[in-house]
N, C-alpha and C. Protein backbone atom coordinates (compact mmCIF):
# COMPACT_ATOMS: atom_id res chain seq x y z
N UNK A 1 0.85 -1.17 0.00
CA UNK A 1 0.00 0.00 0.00
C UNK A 1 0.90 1.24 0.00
N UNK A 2 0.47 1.91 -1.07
CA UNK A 2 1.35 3.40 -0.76
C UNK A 2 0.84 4.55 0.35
N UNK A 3 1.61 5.11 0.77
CA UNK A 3 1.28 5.91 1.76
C UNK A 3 1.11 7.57 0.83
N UNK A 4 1.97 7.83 0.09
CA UNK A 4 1.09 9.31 -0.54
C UNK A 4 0.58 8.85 -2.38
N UNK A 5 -0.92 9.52 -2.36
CA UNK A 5 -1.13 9.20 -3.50
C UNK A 5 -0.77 10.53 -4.68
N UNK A 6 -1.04 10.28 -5.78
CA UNK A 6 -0.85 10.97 -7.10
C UNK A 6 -1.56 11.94 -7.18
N UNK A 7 -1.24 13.35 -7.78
CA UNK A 7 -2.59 13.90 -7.98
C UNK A 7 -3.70 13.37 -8.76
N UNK A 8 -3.30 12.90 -9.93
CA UNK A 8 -4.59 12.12 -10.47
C UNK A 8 -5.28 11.18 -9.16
N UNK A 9 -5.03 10.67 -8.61
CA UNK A 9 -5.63 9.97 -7.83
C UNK A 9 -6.21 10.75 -6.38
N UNK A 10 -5.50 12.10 -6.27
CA UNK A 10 -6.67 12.84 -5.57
C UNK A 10 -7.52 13.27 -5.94
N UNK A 11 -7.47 14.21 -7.00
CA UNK A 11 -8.21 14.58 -8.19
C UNK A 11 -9.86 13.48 -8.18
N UNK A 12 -9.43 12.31 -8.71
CA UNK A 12 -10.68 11.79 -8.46
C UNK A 12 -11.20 11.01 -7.30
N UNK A 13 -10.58 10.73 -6.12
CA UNK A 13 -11.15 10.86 -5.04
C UNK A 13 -11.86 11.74 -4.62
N UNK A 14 -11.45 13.32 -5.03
CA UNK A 14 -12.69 14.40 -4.85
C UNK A 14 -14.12 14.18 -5.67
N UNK A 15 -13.81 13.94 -6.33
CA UNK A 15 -14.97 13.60 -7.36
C UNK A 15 -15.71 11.99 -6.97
N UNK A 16 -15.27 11.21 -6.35
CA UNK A 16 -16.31 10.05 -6.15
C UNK A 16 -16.31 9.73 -4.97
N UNK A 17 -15.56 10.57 -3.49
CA UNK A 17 -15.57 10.26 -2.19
C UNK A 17 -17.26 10.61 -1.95
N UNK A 18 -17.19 9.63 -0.52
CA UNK A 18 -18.64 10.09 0.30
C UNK A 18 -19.97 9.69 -0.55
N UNK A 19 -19.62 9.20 -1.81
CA UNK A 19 -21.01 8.71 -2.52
C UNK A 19 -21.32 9.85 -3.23
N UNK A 20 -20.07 10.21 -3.56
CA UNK A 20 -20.73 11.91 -4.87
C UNK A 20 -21.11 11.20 -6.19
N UNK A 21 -20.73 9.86 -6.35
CA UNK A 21 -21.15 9.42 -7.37
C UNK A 21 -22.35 8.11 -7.90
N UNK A 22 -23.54 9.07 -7.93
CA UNK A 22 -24.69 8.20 -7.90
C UNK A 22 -24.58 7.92 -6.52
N UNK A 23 -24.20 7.82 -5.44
CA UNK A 23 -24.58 7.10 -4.09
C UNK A 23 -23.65 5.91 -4.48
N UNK A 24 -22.61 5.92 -5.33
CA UNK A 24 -21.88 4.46 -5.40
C UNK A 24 -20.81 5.10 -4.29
N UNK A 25 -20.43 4.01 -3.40
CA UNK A 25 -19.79 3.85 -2.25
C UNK A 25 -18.24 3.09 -2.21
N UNK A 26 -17.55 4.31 -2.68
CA UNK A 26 -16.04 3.51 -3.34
C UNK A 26 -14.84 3.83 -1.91
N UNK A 27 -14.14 3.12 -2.06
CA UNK A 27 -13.00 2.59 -0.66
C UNK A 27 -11.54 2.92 -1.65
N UNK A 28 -10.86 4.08 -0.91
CA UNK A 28 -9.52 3.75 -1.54
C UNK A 28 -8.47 2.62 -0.64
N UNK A 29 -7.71 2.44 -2.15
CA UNK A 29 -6.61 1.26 -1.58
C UNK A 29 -7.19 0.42 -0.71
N UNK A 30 -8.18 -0.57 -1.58
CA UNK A 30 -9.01 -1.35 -0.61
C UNK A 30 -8.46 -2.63 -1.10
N UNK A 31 -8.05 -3.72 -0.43
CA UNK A 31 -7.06 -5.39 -0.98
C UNK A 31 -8.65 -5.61 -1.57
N UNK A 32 -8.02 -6.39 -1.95
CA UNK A 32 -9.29 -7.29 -2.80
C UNK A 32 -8.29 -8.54 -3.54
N UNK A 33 -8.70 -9.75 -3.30
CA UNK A 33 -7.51 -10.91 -3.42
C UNK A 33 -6.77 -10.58 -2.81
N UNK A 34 -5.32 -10.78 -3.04
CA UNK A 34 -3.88 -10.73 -2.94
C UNK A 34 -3.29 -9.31 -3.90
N UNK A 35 -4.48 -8.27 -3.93
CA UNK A 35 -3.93 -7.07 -4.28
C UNK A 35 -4.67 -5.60 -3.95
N UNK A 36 -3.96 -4.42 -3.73
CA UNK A 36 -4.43 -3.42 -3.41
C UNK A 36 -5.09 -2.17 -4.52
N UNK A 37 -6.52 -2.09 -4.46
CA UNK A 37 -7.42 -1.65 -5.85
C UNK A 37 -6.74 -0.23 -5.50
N UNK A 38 -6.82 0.55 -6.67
CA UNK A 38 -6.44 2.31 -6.13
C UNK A 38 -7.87 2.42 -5.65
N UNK A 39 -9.29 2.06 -6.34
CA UNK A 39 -10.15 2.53 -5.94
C UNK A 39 -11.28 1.27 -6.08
N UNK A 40 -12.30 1.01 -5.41
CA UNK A 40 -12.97 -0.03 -5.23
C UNK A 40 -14.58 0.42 -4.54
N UNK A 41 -15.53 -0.11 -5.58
CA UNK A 41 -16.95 0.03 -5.08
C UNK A 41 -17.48 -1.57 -5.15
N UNK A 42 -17.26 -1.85 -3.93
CA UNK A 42 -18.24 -3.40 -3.90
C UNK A 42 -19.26 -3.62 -3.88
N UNK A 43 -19.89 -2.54 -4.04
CA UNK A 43 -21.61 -2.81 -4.29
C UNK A 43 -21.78 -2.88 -5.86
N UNK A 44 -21.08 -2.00 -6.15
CA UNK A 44 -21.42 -2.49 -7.80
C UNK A 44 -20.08 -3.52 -8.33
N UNK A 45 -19.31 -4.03 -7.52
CA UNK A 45 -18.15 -4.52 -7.75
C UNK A 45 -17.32 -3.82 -8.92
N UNK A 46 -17.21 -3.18 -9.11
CA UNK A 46 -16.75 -1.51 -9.97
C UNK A 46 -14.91 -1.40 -9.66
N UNK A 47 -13.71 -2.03 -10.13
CA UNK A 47 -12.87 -0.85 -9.66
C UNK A 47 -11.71 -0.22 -10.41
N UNK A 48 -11.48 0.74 -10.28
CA UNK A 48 -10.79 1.96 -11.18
C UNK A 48 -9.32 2.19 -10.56
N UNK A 49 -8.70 2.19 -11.49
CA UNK A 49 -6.95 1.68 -11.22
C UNK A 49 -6.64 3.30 -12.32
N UNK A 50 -5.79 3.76 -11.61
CA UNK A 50 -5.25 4.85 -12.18
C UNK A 50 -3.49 4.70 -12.34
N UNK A 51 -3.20 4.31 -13.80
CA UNK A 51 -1.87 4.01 -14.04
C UNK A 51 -1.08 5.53 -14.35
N UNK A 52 0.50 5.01 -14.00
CA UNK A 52 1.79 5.81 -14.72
C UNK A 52 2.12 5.16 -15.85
N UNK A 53 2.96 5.58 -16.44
CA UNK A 53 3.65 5.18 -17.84
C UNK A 53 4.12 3.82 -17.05
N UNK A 54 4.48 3.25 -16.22
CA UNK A 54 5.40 2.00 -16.18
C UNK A 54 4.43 0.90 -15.80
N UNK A 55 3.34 1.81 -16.16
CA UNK A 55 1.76 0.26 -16.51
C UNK A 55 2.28 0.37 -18.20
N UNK A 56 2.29 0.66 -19.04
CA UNK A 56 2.20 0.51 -20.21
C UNK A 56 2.84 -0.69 -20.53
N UNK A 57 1.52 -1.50 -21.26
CA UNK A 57 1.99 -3.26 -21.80
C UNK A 57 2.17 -4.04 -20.61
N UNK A 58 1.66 -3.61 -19.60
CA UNK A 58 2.31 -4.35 -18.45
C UNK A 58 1.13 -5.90 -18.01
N UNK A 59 2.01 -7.19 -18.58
CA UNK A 59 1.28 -8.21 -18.21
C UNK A 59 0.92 -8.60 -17.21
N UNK A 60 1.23 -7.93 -16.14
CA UNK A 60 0.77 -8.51 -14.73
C UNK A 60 -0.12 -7.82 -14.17
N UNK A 61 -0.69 -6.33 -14.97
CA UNK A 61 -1.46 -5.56 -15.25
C UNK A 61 -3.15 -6.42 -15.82
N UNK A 62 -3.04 -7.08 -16.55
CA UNK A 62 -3.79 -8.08 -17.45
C UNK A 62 -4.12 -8.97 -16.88
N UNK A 63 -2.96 -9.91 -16.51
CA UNK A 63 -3.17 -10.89 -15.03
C UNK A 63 -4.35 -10.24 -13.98
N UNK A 64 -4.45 -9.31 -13.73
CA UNK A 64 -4.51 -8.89 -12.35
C UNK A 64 -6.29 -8.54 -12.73
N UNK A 65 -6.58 -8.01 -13.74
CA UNK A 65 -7.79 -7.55 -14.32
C UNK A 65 -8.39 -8.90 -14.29
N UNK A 66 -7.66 -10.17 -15.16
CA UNK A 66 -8.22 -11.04 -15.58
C UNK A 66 -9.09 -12.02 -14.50
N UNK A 67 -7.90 -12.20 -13.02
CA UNK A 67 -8.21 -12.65 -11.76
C UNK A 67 -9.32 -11.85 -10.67
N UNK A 68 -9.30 -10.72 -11.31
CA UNK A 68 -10.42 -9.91 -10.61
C UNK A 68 -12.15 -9.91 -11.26
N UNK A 69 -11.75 -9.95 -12.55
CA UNK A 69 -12.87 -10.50 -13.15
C UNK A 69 -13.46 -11.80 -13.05
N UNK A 70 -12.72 -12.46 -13.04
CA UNK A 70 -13.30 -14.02 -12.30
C UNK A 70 -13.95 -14.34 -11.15
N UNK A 71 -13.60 -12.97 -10.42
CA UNK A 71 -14.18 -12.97 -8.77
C UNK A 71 -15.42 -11.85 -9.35
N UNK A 72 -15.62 -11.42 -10.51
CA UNK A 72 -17.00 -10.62 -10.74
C UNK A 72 -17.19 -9.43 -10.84
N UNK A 73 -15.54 -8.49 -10.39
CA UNK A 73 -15.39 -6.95 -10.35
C UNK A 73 -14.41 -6.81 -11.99
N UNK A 74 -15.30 -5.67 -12.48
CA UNK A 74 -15.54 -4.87 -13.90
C UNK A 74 -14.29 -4.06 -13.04
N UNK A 75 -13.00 -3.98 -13.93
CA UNK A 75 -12.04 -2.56 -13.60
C UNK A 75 -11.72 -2.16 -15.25
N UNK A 76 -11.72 -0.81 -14.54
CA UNK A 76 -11.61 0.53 -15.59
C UNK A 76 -10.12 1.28 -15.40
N UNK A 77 -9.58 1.26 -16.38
CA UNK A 77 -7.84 1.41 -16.00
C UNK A 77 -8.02 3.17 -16.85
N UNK A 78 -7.49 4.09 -15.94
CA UNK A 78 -7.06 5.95 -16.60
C UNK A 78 -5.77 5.79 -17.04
N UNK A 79 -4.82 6.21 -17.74
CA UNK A 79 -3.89 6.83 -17.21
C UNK A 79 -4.01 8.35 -16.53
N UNK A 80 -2.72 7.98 -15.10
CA UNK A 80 -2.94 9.06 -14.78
C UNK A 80 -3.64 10.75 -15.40
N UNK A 81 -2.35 10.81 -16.78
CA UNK A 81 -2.44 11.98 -17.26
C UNK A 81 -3.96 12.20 -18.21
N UNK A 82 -4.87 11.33 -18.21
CA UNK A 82 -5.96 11.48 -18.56
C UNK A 82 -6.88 12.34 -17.85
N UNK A 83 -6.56 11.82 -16.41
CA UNK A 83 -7.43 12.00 -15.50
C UNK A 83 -6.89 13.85 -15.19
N UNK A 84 -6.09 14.02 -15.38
CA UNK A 84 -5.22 15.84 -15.26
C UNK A 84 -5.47 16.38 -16.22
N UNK A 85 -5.65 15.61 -17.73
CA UNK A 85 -6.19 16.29 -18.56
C UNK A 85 -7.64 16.46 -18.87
N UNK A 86 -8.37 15.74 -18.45
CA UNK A 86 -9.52 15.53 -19.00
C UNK A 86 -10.69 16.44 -17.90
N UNK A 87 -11.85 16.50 -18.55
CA UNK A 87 -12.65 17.00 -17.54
C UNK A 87 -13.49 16.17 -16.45
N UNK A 88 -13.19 16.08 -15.29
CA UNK A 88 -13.64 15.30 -14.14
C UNK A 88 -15.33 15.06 -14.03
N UNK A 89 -16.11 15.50 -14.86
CA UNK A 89 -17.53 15.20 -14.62
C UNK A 89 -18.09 14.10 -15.90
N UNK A 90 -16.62 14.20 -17.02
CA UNK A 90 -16.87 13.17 -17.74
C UNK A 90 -16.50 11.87 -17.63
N UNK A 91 -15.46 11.93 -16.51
CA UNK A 91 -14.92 10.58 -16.01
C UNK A 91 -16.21 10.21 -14.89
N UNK A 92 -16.47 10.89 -14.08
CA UNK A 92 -17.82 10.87 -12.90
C UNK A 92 -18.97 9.87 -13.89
N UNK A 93 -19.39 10.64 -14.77
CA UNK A 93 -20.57 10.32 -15.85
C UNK A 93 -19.71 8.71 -16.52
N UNK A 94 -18.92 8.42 -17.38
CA UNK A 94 -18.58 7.55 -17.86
C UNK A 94 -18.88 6.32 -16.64
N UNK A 95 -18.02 6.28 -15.39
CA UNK A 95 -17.70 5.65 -14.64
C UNK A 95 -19.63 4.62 -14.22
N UNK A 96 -20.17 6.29 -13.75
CA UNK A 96 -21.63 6.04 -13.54
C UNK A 96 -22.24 4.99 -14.07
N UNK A 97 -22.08 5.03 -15.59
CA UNK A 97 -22.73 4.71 -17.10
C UNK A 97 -21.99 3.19 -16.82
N UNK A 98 -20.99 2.72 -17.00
CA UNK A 98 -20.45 1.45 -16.72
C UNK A 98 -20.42 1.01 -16.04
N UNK A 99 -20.84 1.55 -14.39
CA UNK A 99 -21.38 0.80 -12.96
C UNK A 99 -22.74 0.23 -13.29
N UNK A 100 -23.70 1.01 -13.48
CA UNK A 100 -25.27 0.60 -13.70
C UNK A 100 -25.60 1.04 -14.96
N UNK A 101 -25.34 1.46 -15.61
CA UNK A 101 -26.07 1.92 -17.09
C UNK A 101 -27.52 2.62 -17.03
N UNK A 102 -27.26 3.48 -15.75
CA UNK A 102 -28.35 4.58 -15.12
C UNK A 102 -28.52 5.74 -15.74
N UNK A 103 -27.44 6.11 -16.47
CA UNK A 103 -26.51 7.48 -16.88
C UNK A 103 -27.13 7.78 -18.64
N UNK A 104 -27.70 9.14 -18.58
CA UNK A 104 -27.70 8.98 -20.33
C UNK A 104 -26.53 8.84 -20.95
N UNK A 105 -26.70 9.30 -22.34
CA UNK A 105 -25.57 9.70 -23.09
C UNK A 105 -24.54 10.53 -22.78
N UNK A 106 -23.25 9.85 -22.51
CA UNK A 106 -21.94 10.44 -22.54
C UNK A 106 -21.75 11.64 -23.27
N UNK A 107 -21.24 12.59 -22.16
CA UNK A 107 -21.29 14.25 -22.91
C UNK A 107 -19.46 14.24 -24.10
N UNK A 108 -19.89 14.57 -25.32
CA UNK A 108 -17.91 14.52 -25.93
C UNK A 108 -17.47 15.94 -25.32
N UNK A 109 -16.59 15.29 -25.44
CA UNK A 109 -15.09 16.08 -24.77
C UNK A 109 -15.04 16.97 -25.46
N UNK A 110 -14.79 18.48 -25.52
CA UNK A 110 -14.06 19.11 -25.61
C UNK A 110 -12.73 19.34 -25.83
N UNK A 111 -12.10 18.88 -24.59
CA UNK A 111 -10.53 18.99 -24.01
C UNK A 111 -9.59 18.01 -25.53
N UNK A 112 -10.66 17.03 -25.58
CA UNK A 112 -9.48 15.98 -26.14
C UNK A 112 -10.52 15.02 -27.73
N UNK A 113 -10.26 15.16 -28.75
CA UNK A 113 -10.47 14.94 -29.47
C UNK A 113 -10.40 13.30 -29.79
N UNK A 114 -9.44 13.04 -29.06
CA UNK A 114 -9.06 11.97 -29.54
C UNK A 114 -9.08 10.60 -28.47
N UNK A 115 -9.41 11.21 -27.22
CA UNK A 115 -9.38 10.45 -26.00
C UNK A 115 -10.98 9.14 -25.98
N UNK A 116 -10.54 7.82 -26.25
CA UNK A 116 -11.37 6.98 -26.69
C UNK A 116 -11.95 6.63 -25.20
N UNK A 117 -12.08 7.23 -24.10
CA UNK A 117 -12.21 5.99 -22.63
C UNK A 117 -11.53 5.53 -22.35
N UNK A 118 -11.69 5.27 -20.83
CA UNK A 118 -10.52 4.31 -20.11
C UNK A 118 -10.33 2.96 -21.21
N UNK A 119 -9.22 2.37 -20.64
CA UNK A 119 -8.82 0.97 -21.12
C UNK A 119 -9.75 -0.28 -20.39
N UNK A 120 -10.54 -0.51 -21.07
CA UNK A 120 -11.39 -1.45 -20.07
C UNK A 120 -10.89 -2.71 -20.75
């Protein structure tokens, strides 16, 4: 477990602490198996991993998705610099939309033309 996190990873802790999102109820750095989620909602089994460049291609990255999915939790991988670039109510809304499919239509970006969604 790390003891200081990233700004991307404060960044959206402001944005989904306390149930700001939909009432979904997410836990940072919560274990789950034999590993520590950056972010974790077990009610919707939901969890969101916010990478650096030294996730890129990273197979144990894949592993780790693959073994978590088997236990039934959907993870949604940022890179960090997404989450610094991008606008925080479209990650809020996306996230929403792929927890329950409660959410209308995804608002486009502005910021980024080219930014396809997390890596799911």
């Amino acid at each position: 477990m790390r003891r200081d996190a990233t700004l991307a990873e404060n960044l959206l802790w402001q944005a989904i602490r306390n149930n700001r999102l939909g009432g979904l109820k997410f836990k940072r750095q919560a274990p789950l198996l034999s590993y520590i989620t950056d972010f974790a909602c077990f009610g919707s089994k939901l969890i969101v991993e916010l990478d650096g460049s030294q996730h890129s291609g990273s197979s144990s990255d894949l592993e780790r998705d693959r073994r978590l999915e088997a236990a039934g939790f959907k993870t949604l991988r940022f890179w960090n610099n997404e989450i610094l670039a991008i606008w925080t109510g479209y990650v809020r809304r996306y996230c929403m939309k792929r927890a329950n499919d409660k959410v209308g239509p995804i608002p486009s970006l502005a910021i980024s033309s080219t930014w396809q969604g997390p890596r799911c």
